[in-house]
N, C-alpha and C. Protein backbone atom coordinates (compact mmCIF):
# COMPACT_ATOMS: atom_id res chain seq x y z
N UNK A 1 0.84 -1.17 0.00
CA UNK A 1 0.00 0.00 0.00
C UNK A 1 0.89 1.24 0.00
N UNK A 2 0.54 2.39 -0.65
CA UNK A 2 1.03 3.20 -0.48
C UNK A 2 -0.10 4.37 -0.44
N UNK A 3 -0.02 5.85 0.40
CA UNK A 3 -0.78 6.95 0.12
C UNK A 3 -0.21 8.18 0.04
N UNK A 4 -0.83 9.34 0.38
CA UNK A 4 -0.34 10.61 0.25
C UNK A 4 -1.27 11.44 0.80
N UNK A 5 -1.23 12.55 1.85
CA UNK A 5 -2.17 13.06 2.37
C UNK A 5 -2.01 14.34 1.61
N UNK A 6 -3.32 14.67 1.57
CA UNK A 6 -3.06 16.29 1.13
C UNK A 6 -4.45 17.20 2.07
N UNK A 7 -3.70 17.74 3.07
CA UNK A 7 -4.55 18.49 4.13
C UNK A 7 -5.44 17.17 4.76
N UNK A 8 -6.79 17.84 4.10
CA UNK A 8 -7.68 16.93 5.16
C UNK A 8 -7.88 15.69 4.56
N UNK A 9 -7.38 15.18 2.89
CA UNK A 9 -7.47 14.36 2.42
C UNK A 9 -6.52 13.11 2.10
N UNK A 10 -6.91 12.00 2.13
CA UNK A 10 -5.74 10.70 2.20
C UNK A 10 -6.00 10.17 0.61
N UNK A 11 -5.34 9.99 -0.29
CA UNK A 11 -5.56 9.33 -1.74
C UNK A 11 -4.30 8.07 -1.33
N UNK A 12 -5.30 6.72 -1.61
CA UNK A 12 -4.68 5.91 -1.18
C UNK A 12 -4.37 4.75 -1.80
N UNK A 13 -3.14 3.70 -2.58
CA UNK A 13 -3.67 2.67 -3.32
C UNK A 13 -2.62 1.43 -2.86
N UNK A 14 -3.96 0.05 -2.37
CA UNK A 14 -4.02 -0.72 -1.64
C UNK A 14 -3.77 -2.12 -3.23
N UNK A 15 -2.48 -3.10 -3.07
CA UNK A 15 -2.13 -3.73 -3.68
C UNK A 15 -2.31 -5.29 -3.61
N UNK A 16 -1.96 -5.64 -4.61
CA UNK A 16 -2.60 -7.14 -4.73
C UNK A 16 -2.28 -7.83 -3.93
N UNK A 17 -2.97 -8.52 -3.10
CA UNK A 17 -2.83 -9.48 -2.06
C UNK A 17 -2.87 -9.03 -0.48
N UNK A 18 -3.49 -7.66 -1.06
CA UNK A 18 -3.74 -6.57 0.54
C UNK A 18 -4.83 -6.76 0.99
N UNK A 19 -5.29 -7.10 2.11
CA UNK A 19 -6.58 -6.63 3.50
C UNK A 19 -7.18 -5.56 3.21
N UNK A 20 -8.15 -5.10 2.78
CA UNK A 20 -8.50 -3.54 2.43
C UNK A 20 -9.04 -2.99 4.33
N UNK A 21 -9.46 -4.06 4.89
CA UNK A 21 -9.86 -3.43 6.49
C UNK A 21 -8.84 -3.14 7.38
N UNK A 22 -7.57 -3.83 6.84
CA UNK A 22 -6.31 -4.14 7.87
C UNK A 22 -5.58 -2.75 7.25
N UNK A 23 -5.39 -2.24 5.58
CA UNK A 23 -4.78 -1.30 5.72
C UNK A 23 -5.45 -0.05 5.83
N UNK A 24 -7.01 0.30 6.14
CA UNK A 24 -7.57 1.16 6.40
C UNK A 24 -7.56 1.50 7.56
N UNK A 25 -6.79 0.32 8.61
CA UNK A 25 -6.53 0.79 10.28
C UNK A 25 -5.22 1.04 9.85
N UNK A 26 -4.74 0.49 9.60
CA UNK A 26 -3.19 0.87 9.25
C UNK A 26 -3.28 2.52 8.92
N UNK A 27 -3.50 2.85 7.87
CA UNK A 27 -3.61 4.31 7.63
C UNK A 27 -4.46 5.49 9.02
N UNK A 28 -5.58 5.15 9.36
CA UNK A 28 -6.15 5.92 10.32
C UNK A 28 -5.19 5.63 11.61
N UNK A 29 -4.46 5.09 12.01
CA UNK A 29 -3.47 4.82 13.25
C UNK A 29 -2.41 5.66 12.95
N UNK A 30 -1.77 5.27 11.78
CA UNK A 30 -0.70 6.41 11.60
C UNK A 30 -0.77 7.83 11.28
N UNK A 31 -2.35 8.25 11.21
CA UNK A 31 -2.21 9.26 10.54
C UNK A 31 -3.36 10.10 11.90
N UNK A 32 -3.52 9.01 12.57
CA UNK A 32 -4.32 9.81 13.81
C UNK A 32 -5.56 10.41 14.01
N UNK A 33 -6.50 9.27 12.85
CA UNK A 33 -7.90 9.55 12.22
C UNK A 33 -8.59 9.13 13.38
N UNK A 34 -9.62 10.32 13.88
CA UNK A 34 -10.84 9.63 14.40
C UNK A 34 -12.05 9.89 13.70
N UNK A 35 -12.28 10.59 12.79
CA UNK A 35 -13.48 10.88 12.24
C UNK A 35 -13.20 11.08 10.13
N UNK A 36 -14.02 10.18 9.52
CA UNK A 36 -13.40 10.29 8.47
C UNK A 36 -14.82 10.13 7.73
N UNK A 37 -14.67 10.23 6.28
CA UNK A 37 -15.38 9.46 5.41
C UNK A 37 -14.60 8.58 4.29
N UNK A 38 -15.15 7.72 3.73
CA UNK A 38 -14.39 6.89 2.88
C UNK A 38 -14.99 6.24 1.66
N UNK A 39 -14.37 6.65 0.22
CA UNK A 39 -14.78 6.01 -0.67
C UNK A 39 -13.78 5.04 -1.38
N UNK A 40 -14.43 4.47 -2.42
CA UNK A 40 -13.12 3.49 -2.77
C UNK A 40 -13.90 2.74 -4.10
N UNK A 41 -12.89 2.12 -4.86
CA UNK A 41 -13.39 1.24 -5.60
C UNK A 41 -11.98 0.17 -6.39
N UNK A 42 -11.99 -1.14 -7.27
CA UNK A 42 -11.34 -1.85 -7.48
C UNK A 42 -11.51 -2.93 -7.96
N UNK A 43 -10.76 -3.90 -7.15
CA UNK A 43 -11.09 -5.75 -7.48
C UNK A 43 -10.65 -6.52 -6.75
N UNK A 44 -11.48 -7.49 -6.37
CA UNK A 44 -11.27 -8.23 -5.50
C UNK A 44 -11.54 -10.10 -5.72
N UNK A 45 -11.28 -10.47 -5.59
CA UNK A 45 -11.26 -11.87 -5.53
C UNK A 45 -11.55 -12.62 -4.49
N UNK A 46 -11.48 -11.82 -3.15
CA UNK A 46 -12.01 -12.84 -1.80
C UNK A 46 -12.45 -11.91 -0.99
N UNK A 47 -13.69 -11.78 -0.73
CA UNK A 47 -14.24 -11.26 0.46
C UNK A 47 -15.37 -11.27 0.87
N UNK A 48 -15.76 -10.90 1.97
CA UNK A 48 -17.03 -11.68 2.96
C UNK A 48 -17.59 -10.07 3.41
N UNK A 49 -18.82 -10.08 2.85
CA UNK A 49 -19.89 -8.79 3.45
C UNK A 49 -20.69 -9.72 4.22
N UNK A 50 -21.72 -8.83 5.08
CA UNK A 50 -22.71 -9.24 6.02
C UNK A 50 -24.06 -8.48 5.93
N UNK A 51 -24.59 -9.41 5.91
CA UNK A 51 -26.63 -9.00 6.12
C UNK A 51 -26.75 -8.45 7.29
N UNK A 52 -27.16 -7.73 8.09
CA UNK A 52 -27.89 -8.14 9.29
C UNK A 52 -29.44 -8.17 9.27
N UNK A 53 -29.54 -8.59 10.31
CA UNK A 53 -30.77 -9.58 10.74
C UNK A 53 -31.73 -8.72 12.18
N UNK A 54 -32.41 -7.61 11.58
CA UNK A 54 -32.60 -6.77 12.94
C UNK A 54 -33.31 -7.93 13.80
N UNK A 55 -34.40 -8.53 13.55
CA UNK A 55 -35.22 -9.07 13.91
C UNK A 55 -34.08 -10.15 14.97
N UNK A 56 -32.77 -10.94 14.74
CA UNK A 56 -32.06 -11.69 15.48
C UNK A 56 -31.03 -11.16 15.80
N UNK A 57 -31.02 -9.87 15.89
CA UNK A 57 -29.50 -8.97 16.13
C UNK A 57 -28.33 -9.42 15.55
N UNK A 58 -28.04 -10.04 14.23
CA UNK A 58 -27.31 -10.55 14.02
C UNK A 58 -26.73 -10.56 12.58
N UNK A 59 -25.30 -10.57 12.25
CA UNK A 59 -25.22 -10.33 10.92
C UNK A 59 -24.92 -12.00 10.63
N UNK A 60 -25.18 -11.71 8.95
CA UNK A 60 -25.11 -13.34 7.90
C UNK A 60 -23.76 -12.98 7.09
N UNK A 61 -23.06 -13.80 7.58
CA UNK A 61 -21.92 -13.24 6.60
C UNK A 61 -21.82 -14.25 5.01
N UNK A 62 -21.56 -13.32 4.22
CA UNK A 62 -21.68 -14.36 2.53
C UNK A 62 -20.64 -14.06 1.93
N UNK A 63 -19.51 -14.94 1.83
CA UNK A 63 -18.41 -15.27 1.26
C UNK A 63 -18.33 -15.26 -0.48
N UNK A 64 -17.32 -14.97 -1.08
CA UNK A 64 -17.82 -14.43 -2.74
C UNK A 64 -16.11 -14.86 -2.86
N UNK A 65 -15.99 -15.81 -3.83
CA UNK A 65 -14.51 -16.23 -4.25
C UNK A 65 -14.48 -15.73 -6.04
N UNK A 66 -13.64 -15.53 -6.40
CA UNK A 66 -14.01 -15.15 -8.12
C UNK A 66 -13.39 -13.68 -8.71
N UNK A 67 -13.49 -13.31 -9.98
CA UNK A 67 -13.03 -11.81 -10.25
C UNK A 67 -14.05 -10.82 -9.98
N UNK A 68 -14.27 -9.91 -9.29
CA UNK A 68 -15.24 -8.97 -8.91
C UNK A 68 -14.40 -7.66 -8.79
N UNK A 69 -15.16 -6.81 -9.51
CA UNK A 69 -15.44 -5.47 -9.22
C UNK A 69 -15.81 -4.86 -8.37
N UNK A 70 -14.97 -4.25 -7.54
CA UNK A 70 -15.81 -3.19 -6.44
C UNK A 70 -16.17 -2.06 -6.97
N UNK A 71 -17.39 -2.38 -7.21
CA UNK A 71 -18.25 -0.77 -7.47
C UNK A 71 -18.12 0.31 -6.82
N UNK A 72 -18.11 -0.30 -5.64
CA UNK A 72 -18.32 1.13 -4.41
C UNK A 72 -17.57 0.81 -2.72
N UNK A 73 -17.12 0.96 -2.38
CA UNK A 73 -16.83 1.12 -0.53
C UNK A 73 -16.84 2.79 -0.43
N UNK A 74 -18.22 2.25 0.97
CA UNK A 74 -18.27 3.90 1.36
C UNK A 74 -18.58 3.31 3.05
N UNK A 75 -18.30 4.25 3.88
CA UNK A 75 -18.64 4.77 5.00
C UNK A 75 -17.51 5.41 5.78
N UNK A 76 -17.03 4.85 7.17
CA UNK A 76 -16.83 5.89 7.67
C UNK A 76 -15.98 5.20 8.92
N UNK A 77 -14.87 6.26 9.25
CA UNK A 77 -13.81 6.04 9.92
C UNK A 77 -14.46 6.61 11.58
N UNK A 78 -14.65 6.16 12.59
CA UNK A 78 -14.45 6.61 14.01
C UNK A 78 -13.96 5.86 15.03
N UNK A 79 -14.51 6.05 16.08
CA UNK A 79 -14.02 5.33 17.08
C UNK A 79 -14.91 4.78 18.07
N UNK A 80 -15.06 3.73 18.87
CA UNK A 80 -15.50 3.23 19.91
C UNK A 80 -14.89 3.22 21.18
N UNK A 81 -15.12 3.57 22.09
CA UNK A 81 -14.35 3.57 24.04
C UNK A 81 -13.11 4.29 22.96
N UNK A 82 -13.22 5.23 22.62
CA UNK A 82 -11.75 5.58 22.04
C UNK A 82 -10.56 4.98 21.05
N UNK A 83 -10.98 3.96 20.58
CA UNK A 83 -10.28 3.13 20.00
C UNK A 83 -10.79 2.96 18.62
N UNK A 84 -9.68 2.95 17.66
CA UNK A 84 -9.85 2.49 16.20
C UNK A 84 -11.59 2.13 15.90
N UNK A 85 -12.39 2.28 15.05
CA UNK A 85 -13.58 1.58 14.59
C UNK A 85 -13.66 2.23 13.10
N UNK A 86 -14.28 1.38 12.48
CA UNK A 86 -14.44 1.59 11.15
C UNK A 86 -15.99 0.87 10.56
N UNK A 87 -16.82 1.88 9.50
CA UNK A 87 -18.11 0.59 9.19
C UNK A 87 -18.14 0.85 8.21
N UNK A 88 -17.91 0.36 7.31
CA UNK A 88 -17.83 0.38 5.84
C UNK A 88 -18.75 -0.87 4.58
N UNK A 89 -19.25 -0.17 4.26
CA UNK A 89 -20.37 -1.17 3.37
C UNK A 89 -19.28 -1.33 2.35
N UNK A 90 -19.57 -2.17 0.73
CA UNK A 90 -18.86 -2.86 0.02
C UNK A 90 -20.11 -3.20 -1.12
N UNK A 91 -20.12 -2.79 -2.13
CA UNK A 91 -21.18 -3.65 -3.51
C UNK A 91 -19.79 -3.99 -4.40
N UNK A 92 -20.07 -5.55 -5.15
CA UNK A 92 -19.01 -6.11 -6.24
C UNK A 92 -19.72 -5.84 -7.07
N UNK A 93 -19.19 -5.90 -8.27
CA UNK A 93 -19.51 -6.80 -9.74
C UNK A 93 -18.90 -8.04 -10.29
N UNK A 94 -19.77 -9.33 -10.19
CA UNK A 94 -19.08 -10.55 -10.62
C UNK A 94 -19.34 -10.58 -12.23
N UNK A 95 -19.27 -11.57 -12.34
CA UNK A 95 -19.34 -12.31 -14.13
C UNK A 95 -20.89 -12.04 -14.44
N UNK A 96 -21.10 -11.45 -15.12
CA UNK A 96 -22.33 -11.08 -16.38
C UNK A 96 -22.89 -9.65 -15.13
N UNK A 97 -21.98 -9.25 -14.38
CA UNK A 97 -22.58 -7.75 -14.11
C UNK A 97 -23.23 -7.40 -13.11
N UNK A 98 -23.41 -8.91 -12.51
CA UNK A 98 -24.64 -9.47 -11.24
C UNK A 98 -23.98 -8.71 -10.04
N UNK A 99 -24.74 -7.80 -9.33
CA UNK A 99 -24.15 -7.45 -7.99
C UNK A 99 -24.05 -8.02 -6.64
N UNK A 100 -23.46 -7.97 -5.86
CA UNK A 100 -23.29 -8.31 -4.44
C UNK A 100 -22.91 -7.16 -3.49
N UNK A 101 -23.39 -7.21 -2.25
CA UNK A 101 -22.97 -6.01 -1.26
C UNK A 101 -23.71 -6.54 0.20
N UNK A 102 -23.20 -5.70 1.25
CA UNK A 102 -23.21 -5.97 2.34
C UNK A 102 -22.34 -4.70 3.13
N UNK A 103 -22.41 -5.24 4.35
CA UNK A 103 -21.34 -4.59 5.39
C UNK A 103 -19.68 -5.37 5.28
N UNK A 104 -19.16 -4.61 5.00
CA UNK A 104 -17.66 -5.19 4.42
C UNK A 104 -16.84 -5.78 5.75
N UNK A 105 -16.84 -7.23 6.12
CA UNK A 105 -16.31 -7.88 6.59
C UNK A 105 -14.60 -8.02 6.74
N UNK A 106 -14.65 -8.26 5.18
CA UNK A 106 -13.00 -8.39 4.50
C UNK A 106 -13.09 -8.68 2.93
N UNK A 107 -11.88 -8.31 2.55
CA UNK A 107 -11.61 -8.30 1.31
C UNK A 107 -10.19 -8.24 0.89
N UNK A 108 -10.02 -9.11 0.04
CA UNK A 108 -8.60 -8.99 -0.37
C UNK A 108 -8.29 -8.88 -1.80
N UNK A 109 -7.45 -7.62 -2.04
CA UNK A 109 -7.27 -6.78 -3.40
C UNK A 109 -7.11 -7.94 -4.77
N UNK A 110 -7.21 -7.87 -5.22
CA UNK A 110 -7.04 -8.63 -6.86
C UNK A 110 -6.02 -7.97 -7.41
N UNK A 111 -6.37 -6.66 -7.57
CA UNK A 111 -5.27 -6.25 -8.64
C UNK A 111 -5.09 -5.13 -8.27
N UNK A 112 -6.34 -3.90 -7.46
CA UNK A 112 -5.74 -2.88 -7.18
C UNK A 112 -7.00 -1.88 -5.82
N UNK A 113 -6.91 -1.46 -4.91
CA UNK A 113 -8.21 -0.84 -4.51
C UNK A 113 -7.82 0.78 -4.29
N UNK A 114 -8.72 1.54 -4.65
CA UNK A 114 -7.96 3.29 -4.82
C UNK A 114 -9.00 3.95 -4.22
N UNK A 115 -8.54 4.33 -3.04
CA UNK A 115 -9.39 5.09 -1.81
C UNK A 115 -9.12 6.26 -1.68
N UNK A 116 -10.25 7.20 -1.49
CA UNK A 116 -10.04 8.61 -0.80
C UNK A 116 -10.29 8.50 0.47
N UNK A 117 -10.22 9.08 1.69
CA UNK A 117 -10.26 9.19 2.87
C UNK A 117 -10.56 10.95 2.91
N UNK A 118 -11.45 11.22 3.37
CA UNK A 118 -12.05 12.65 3.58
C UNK A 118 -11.78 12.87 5.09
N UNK A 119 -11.03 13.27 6.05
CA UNK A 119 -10.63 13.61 7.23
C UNK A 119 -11.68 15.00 7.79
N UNK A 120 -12.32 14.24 8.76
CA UNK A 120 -13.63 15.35 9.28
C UNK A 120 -12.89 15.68 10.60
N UNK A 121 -12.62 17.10 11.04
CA UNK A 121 -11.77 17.54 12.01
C UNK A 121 -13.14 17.13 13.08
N UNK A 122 -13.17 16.43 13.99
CA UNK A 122 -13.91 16.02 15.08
C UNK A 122 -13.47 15.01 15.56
N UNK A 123 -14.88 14.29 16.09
CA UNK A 123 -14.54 12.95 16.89
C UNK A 123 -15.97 12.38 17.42
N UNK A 124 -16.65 11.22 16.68
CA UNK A 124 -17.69 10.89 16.99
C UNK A 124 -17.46 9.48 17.70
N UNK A 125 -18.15 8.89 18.42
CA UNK A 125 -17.70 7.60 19.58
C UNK A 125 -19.09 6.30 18.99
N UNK A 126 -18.83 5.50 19.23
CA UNK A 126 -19.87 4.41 18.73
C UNK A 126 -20.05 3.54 20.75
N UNK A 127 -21.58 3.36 20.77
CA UNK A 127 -21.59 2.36 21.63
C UNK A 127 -22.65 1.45 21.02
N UNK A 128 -22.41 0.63 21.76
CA UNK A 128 -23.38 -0.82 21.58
C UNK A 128 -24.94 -0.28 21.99
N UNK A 129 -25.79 -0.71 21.13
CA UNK A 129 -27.42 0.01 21.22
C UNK A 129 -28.30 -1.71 21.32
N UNK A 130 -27.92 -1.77 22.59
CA UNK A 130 -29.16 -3.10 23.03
C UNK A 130 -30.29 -3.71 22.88
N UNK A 131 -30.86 -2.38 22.30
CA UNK A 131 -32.44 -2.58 21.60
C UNK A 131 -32.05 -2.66 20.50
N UNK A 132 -31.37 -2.52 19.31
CA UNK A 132 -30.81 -2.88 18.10
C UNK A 132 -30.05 -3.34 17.58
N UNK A 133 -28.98 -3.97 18.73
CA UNK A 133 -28.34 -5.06 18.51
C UNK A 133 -26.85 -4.65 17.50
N UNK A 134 -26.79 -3.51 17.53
CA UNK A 134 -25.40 -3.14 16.89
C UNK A 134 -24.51 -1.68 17.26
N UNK A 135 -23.48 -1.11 17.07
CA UNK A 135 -22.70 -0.28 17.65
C UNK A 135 -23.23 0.99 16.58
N UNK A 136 -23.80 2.05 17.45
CA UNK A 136 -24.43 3.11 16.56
C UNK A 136 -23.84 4.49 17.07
N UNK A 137 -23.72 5.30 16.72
CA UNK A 137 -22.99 6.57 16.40
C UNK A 137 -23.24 7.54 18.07
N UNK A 138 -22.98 7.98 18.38
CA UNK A 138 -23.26 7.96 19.70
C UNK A 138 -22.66 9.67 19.80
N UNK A 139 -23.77 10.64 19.94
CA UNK A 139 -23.91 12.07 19.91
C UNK A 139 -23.88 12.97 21.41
């Protein structure tokens, strides 16, 4: 991976056989991100998004092996009890165009993934929301 910041912005490109979740902490650690936005797009060959399941509090995770297109990764860099957090959705394109998407689990680059990182001067905190069963933005 390599990037380049310019002010509040990170242009970033993540190489074949890279973690796209592992170097998106990688970058927000070194660069001392707590509040971000994030877009992205590429190819991927292995990675696992998730359904959730309000009704069982629970996400379905669905595994996708093959050449795919990442159409899109978007969301958003913060933190939880102070610490690293990240939630980032994920849509592919496989063979004949067919889409897939979810909450982006993991993914590992194919050939190339090219991210902006939008750096929001703040600091928003996530806690666990018991009646909904997942970690929500916390004001």
């Amino acid at each position: 991976m390599e990037y380049r910041r310019f002010n509040d912005t990170i242009v970033a490109r993540m190489d074949r056989g890279e973690e796209i979740l592992g170097q998106v902490k990688a970058i927000a650690l070194a660069e001392g991100i707590k509040l971000a936005e994030v877009s992205a797009l590429g190819a991927t060959w292995d990675f696992t998004v998730g359904v959730f399941s309000p009704a069982e509090k629970k996400y379905y995770p669905c595994d996708f092996k093959g050449d795919y297109e990442i159409t899109s990764i978007t969301g958003t860099i913060n933190t939880m009890d102070g610490e690293f957090y990240t939630h980032l959705h994920m849509t592919a394109a496989g063979p004949g165009g067919a889409t897939v998407g979810g909450h982006l689990n993991r993914a590992v680059v194919s050939m190339t993934c090219e991210m902006v990182i939008r750096i929001i001067d703040g600091a928003v905190d996530r806690v666990f929301d018991e009646e909904l069963g997942f970690n929500r933005m916390k004001f």
